[in-house]
C-alpha atoms as a PDB file:
ATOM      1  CA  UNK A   1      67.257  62.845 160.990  1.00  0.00           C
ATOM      2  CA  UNK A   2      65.153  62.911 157.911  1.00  0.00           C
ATOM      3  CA  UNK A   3      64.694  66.534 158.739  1.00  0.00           C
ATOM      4  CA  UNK A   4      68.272  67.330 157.996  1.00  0.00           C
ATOM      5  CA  UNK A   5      68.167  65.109 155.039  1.00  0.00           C
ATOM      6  CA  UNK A   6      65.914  67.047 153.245  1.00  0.00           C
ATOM      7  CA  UNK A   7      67.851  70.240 154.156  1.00  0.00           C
ATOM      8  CA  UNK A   8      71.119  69.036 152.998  1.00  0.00           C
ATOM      9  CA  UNK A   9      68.800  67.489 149.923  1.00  0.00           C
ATOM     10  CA  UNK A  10      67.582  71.263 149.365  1.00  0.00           C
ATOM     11  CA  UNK A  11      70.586  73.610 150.373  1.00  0.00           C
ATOM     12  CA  UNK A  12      72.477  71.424 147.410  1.00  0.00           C
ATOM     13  CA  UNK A  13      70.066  71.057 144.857  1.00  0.00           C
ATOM     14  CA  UNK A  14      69.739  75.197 144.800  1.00  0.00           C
ATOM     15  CA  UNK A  15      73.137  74.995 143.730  1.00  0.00           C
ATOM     16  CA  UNK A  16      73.358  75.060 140.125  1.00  0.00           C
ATOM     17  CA  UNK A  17      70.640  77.726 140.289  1.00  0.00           C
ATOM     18  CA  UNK A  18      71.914  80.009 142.350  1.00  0.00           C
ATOM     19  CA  UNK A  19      75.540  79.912 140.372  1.00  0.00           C
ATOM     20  CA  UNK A  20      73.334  80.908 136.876  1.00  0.00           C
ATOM     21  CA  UNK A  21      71.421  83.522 138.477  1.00  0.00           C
ATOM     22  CA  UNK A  22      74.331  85.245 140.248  1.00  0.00           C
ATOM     23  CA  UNK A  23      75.976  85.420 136.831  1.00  0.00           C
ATOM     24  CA  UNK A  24      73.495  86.291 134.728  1.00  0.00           C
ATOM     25  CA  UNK A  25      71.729  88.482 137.247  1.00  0.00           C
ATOM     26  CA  UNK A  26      68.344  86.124 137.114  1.00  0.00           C
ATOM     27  CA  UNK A  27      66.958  87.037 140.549  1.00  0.00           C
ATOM     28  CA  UNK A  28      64.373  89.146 142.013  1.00  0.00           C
ATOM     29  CA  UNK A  29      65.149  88.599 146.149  1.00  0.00           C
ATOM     30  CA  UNK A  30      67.885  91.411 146.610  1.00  0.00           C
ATOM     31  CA  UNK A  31      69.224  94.339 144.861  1.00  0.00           C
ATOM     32  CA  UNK A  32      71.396  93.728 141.855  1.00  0.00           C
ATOM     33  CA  UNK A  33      74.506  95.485 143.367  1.00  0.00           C
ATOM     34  CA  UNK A  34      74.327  92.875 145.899  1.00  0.00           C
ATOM     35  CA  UNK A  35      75.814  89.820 143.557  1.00  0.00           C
ATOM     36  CA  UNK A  36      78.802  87.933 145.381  1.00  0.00           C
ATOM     37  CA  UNK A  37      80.174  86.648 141.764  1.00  0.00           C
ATOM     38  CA  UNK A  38      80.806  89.954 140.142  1.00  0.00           C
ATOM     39  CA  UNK A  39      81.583  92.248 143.487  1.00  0.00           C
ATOM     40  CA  UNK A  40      85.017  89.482 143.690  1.00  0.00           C
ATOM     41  CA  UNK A  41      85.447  89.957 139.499  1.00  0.00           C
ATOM     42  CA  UNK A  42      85.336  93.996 140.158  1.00  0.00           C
ATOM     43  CA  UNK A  43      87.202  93.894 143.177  1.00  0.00           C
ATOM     44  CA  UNK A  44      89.675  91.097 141.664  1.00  0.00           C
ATOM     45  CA  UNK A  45      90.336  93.454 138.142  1.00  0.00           C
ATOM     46  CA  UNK A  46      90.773  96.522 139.719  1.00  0.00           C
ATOM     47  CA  UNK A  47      93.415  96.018 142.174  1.00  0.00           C
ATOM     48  CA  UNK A  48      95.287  93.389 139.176  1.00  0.00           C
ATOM     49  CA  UNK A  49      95.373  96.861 137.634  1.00  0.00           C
ATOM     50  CA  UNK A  50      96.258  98.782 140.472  1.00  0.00           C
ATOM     51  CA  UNK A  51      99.512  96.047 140.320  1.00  0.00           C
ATOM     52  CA  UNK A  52     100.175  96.506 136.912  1.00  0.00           C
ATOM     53  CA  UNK A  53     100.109 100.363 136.909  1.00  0.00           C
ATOM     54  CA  UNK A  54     101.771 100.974 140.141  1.00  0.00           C
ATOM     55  CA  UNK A  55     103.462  97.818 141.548  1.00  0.00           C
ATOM     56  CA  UNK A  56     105.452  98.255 144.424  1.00  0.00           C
ATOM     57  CA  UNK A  57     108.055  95.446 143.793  1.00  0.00           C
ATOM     58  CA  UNK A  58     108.837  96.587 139.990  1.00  0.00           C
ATOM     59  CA  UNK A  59     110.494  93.332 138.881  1.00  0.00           C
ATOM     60  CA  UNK A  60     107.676  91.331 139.893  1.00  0.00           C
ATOM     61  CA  UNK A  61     105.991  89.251 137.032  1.00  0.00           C
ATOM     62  CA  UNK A  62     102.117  91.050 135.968  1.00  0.00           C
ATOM     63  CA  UNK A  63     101.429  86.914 136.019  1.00  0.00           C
ATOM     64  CA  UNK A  64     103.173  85.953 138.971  1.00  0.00           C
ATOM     65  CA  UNK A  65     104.493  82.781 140.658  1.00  0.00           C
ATOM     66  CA  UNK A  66     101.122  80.531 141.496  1.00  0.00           C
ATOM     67  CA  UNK A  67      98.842  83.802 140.207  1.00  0.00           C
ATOM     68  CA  UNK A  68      96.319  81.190 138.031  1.00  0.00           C
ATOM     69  CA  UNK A  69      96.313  78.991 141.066  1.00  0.00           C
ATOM     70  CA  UNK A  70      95.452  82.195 143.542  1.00  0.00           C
ATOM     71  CA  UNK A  71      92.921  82.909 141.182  1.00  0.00           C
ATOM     72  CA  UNK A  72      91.128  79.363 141.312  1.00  0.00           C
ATOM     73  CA  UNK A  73      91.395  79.450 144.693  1.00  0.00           C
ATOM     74  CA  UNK A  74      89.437  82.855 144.916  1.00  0.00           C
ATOM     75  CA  UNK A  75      86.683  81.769 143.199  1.00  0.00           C
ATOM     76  CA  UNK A  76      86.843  78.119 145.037  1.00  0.00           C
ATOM     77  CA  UNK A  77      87.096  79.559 148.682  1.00  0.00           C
ATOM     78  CA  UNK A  78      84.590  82.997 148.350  1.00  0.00           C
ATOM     79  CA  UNK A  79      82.372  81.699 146.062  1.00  0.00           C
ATOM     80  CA  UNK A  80      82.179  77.977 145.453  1.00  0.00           C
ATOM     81  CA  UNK A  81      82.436  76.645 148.771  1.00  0.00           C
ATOM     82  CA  UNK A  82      81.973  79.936 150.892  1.00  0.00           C
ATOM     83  CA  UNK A  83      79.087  81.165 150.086  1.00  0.00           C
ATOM     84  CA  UNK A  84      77.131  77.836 148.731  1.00  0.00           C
ATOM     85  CA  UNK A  85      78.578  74.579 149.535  1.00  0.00           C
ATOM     86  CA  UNK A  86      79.391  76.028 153.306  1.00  0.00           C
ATOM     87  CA  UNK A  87      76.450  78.107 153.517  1.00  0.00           C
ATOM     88  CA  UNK A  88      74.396  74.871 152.355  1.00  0.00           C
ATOM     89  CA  UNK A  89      75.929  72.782 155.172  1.00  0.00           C
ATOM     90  CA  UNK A  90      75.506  75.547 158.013  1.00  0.00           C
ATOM     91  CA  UNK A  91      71.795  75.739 157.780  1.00  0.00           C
ATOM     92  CA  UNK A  92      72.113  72.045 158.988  1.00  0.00           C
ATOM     93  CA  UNK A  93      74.492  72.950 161.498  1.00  0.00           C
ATOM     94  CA  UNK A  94      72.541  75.901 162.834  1.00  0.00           C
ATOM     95  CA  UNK A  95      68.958  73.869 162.253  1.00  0.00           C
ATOM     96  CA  UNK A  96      70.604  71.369 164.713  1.00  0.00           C
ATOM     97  CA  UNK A  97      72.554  73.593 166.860  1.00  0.00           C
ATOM     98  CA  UNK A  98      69.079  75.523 167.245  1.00  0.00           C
ATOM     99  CA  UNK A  99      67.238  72.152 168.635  1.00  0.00           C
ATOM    100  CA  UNK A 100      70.181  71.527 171.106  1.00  0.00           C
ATOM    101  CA  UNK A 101      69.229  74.961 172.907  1.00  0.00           C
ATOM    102  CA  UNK A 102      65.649  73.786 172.195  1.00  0.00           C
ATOM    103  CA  UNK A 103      65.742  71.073 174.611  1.00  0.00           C
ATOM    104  CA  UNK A 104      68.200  72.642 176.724  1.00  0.00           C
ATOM    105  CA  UNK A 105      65.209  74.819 176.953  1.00  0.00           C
ATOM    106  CA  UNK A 106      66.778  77.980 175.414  1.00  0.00           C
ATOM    107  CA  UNK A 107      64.929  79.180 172.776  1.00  0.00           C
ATOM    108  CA  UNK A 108      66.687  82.350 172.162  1.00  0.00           C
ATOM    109  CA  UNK A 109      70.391  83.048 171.400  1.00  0.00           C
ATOM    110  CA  UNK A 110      70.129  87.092 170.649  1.00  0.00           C
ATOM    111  CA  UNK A 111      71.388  88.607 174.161  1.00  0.00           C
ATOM    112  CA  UNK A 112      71.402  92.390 172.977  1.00  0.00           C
ATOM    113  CA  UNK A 113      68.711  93.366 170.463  1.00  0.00           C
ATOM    114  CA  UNK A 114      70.520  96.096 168.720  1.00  0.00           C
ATOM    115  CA  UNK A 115      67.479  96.118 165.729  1.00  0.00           C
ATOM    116  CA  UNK A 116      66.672  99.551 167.333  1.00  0.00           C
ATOM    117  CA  UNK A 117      70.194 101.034 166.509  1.00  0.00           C
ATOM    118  CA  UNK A 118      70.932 103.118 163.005  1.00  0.00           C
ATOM    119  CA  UNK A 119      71.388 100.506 159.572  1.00  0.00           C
ATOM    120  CA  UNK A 120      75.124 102.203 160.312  1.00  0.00           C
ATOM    121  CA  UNK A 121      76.293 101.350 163.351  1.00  0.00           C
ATOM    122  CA  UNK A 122      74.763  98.286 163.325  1.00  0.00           C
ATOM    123  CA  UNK A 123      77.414  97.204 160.695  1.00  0.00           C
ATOM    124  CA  UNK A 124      79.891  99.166 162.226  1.00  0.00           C
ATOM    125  CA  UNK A 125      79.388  96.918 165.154  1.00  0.00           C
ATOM    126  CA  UNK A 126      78.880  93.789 163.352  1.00  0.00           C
ATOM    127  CA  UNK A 127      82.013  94.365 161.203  1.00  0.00           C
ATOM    128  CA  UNK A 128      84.365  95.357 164.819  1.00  0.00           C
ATOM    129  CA  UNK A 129      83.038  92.371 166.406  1.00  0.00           C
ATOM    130  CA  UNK A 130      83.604  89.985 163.488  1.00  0.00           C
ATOM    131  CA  UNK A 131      87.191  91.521 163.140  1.00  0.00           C
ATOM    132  CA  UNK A 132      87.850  91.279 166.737  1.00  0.00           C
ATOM    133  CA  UNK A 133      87.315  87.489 166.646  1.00  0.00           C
ATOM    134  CA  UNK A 134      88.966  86.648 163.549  1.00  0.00           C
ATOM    135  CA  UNK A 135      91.887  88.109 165.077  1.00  0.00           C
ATOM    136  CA  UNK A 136      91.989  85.555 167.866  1.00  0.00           C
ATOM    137  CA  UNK A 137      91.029  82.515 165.585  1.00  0.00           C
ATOM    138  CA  UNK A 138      93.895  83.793 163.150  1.00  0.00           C
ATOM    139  CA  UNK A 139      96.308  83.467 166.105  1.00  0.00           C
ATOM    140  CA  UNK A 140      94.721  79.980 166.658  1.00  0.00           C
ATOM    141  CA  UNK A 141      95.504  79.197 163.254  1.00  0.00           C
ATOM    142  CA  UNK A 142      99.219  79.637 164.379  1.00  0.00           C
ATOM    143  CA  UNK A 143      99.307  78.460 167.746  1.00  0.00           C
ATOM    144  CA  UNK A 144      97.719  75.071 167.157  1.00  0.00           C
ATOM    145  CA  UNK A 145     100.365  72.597 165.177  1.00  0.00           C
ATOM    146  CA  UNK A 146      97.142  70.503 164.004  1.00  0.00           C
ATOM    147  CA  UNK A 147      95.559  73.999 162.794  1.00  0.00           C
ATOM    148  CA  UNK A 148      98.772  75.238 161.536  1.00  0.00           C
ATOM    149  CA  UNK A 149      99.227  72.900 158.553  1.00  0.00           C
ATOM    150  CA  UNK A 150      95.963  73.930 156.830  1.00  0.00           C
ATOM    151  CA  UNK A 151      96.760  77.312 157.617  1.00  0.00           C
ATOM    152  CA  UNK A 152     100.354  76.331 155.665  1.00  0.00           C
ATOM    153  CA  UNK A 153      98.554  76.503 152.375  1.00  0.00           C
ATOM    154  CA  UNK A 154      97.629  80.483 152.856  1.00  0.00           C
ATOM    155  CA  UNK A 155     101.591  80.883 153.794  1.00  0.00           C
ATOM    156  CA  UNK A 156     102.953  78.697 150.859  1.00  0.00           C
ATOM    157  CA  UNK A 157     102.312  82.177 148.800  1.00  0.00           C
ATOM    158  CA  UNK A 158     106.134  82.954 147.643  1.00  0.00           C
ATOM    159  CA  UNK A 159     105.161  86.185 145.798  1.00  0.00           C
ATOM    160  CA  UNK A 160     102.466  88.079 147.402  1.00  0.00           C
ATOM    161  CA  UNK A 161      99.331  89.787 144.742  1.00  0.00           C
ATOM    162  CA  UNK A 162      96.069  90.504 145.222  1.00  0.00           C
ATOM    163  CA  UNK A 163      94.580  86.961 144.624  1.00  0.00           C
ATOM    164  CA  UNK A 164      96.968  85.469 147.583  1.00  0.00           C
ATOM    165  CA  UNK A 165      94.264  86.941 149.911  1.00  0.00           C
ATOM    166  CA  UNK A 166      92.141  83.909 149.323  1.00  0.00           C
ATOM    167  CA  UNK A 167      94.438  81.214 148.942  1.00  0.00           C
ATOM    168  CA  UNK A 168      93.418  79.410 152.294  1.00  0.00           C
ATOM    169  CA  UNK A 169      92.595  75.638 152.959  1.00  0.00           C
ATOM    170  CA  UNK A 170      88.762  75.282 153.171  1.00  0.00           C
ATOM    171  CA  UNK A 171      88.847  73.908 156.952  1.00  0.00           C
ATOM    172  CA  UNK A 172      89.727  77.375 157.919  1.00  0.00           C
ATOM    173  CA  UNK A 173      86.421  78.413 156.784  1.00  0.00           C
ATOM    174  CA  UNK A 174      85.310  75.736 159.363  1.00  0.00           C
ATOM    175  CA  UNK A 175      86.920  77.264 162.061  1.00  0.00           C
ATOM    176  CA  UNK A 176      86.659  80.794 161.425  1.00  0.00           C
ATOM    177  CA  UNK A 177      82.485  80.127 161.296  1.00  0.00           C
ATOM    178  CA  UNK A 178      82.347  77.831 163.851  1.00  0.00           C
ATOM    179  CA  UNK A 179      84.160  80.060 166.596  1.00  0.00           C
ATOM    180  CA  UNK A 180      81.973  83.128 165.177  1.00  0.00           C
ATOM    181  CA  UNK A 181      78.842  82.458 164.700  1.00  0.00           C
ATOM    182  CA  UNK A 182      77.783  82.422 168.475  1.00  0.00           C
ATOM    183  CA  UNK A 183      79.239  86.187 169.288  1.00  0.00           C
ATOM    184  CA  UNK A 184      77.667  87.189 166.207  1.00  0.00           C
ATOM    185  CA  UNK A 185      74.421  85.285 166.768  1.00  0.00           C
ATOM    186  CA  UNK A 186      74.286  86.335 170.436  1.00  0.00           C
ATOM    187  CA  UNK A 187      73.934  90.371 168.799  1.00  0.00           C
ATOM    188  CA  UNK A 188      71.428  89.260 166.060  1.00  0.00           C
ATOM    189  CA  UNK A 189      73.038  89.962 163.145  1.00  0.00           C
ATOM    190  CA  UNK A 190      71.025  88.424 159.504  1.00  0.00           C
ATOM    191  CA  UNK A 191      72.563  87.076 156.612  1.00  0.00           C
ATOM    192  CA  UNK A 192      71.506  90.129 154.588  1.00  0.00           C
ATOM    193  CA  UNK A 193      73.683  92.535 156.849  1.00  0.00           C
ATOM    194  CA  UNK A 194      76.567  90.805 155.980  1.00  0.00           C
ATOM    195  CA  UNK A 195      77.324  91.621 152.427  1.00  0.00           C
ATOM    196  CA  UNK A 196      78.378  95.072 153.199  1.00  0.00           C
ATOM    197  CA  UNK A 197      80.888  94.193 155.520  1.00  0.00           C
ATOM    198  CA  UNK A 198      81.773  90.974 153.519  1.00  0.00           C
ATOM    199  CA  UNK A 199      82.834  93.031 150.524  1.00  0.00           C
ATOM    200  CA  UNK A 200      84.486  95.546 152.932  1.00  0.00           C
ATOM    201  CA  UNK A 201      87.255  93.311 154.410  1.00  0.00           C
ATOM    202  CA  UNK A 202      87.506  91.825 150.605  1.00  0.00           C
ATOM    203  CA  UNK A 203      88.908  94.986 149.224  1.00  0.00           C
ATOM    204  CA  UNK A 204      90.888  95.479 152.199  1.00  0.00           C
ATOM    205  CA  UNK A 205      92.387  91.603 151.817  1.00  0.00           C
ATOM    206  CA  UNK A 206      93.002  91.635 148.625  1.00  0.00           C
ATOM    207  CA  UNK A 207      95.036  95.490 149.139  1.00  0.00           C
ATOM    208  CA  UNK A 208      96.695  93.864 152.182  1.00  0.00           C
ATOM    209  CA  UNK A 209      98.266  91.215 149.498  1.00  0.00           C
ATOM    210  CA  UNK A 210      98.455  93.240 146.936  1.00  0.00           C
ATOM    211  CA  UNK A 211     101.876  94.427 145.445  1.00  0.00           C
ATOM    212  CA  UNK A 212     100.876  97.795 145.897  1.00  0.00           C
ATOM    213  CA  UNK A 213     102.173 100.428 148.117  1.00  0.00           C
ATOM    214  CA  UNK A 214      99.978 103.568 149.908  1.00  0.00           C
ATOM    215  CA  UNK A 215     101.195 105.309 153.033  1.00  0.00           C
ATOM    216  CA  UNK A 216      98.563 105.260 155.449  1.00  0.00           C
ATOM    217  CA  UNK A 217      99.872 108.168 158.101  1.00  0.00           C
ATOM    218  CA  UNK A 218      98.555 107.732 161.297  1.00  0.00           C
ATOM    219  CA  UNK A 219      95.524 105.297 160.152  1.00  0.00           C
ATOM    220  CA  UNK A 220      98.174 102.717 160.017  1.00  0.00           C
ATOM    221  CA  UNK A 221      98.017 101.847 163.142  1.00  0.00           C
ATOM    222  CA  UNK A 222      94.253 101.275 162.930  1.00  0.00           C
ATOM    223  CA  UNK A 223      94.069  99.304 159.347  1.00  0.00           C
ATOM    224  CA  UNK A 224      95.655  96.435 157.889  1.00  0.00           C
ATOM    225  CA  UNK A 225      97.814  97.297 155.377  1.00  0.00           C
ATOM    226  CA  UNK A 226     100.996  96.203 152.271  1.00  0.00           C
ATOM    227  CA  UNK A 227     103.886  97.190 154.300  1.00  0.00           C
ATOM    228  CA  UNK A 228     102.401  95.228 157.922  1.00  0.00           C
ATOM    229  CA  UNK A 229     101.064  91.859 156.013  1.00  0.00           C
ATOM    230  CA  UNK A 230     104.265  91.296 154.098  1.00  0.00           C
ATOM    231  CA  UNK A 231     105.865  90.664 157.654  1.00  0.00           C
ATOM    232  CA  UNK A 232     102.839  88.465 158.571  1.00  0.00           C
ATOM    233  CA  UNK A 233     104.218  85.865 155.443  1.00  0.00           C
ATOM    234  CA  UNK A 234     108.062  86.492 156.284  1.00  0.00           C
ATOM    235  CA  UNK A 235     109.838  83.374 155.982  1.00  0.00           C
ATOM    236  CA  UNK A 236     112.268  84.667 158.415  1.00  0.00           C
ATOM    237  CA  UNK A 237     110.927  86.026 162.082  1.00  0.00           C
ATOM    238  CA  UNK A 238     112.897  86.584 165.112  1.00  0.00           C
ATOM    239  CA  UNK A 239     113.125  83.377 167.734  1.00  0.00           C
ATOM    240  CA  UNK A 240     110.516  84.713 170.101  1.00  0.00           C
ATOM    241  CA  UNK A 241     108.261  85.372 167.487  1.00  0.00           C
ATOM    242  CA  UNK A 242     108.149  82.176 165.636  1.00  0.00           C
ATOM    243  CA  UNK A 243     104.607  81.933 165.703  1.00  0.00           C
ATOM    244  CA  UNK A 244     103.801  84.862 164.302  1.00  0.00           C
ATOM    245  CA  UNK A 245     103.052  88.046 163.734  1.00  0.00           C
ATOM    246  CA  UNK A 246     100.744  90.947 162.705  1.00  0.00           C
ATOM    247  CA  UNK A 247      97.514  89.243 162.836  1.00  0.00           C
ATOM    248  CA  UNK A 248      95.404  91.277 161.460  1.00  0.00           C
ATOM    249  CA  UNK A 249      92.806  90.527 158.611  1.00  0.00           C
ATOM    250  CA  UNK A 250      91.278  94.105 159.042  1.00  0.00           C
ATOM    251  CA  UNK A 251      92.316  95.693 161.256  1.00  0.00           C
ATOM    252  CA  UNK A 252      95.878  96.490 162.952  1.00  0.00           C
ATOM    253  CA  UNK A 253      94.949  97.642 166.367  1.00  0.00           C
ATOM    254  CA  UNK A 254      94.525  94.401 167.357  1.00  0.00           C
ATOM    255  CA  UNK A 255      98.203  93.881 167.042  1.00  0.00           C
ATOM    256  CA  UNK A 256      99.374  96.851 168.726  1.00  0.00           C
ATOM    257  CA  UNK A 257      96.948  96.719 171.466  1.00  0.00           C
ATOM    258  CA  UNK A 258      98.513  92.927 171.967  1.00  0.00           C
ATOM    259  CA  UNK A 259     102.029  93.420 171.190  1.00  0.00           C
ATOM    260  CA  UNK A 260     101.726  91.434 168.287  1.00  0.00           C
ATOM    261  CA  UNK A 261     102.771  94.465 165.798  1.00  0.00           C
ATOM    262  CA  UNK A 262     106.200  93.873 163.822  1.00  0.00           C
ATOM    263  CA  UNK A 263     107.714  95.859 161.032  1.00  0.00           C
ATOM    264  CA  UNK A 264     111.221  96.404 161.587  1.00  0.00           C
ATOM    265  CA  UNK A 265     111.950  97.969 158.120  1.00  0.00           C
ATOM    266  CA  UNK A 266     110.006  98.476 154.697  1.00  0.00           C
ATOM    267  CA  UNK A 267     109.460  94.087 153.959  1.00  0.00           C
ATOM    268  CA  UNK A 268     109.685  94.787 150.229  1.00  0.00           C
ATOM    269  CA  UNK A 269     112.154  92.197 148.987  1.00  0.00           C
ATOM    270  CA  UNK A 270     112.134  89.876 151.940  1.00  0.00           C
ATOM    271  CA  UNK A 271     111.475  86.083 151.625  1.00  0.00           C
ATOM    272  CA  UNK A 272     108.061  84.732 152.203  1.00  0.00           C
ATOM    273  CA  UNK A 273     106.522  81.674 152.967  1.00  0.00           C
ATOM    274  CA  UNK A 274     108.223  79.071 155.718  1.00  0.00           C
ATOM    275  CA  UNK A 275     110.903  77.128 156.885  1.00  0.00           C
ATOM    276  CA  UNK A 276     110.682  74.255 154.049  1.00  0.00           C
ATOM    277  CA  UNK A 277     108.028  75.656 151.754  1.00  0.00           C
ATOM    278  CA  UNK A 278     110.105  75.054 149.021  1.00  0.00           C
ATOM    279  CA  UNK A 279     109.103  70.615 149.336  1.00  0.00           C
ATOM    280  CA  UNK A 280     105.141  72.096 150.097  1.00  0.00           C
ATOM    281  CA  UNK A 281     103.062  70.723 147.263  1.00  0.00           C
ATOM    282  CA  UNK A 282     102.393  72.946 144.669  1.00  0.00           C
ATOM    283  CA  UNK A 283      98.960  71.772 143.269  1.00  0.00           C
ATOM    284  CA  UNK A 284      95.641  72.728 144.322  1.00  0.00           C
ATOM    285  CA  UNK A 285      94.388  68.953 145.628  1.00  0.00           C
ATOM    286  CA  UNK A 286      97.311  68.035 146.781  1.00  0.00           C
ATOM    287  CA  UNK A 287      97.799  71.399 149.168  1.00  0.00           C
ATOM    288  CA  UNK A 288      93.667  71.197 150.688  1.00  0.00           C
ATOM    289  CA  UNK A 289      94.622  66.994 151.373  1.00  0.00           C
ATOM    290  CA  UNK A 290      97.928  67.866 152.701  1.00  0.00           C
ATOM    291  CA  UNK A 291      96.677  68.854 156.549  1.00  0.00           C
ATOM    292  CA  UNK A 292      95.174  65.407 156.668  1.00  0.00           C
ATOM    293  CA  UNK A 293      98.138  63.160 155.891  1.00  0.00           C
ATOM    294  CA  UNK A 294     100.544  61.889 158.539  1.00  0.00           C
ATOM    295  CA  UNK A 295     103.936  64.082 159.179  1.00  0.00           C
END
């Protein structure tokens, strides 16, 4: 027990560190280009001013409803508690997780050693796999009423930009993790290979949110996209689809492989959020303590 003590002890005292050499670039174990804190301020500023120079719902506010909220909760959930306080915890979880299969005498989780394969297509497979299992948790997320009302705080979003993308109760980094680290781990995938694909499936959240508008053709049906989220948040779905639709973080194809694709018309000016989102709390503690109270 002492053991994960001192990593807790360690994981969280790197903290403050860590936060004043992302931003001021004081580090000398990876490139600069790979810095989490200013990839999300690049990514963040140039899709506000893909918004503000070609919005695709013209009367929308530059500042919209919640946006300085959205933007809190960007830097909260892919920063703050994403990559450190989580990250911090994990090691604990995976230290311990590691000694389970230790005296379950497994002492290896990698089932297919890929470390052979091209730097490409070992992201390539990394970031399909990932996407492929987020799908499924994201459906989770909807199926499962306990699950649902964290996953309420992501839907609460009333008019969709950029930052909505990571407005998202911190449990569902819990379960998204949780559920994925053992694929992932089973095909021996590093920390190190993630930032690639991490910034990836950014830019394509925060375009998925985004009040923007770019026909895709044909590749539509393959990537996420404006036009196919905006149904995801509709306030108003069709009885047998009350639980949701278009899934996709990524990628579409999940959805029309599973039936779970649904845009009837364009989406531009319909509702969003959910049956009663208008009583949902509107501040940021009281929307991450609201899947813990009683109904």
């Amino acid at each position: 027990m002492e053991h994960y003590w001192d990593l807790i002890r360690e994981a969280y005292q790197g903290y403050a560190r860590y936060l004043w050499q992302e931003i001021t670039f004081q580090y000398d174990y990876k490139p600069v280009w790979q810095n989490y804190f200013w990839a999300l301020v690049l990514v963040s500023v140039l899709f506000m001013l893909w918004e503000w120079l070609k919005p695709w719902r013209e009367d929308q506010p530059k500042f919209r409803k919640d946006f300085w909220l959205d933007a809190f909760y960007m830097f909260f959930n892919f920063f703050l508690f994403s990559l450190i306080l989580f990250n911090a915890l994990s090691m604990v979880v995976v230290d311990a997780f590691n000694d389970l299969l230790g005296i379950m005498g497994i002492s290896n989780t990698v089932a297919f050693h890929i470390e052979t394969w091209p730097k490409l297509a070992q992201l390539l497979l990394l970031f399909v796999v990932r996407d492929f299992v987020q799908w499924w948790v994201h459906r989770l997320l909807h199926a499962v009423p306990a699950l649902w009302r964290f996953h309420q705080v992501h839907h609460s979003v009333e008019q969709m930009g950029f930052a909505a993308h990571l407005r998202y109760h911190w449990m569902e980094t819990f379960v998204y993790r949780s559920i994925e680290y053992l694929p992932l781990a089973m095909i021996g995938f590093g920390i190190e290979d993630f930032f690639f694909v991490h910034m990836f499936t950014l830019a394509v959240g925060h375009w998925n949110h985004a009040n923007i508008k770019v026909n895709l053709g044909p590749l539509k049906y393959i990537f996420n996209n404006p036009n196919m989220h905006m149904w995801h948040h509709a306030h108003d779905l069709p009885e047998d689809r009350q639980r949701g639709v278009n899934f996709g973080l990524t990628l579409s194809v999940w959805d029309y492989l599973f039936g779970t694709a649904y845009i009837p018309f364009s989406g531009k000016s319909i509702r969003l959020g959910f049956p009663g989102v208008s009583q949902f709390p509107k501040t940021f503690w009281k929307q991450i303590t609201y899947g813990f109270r009683k109904k």
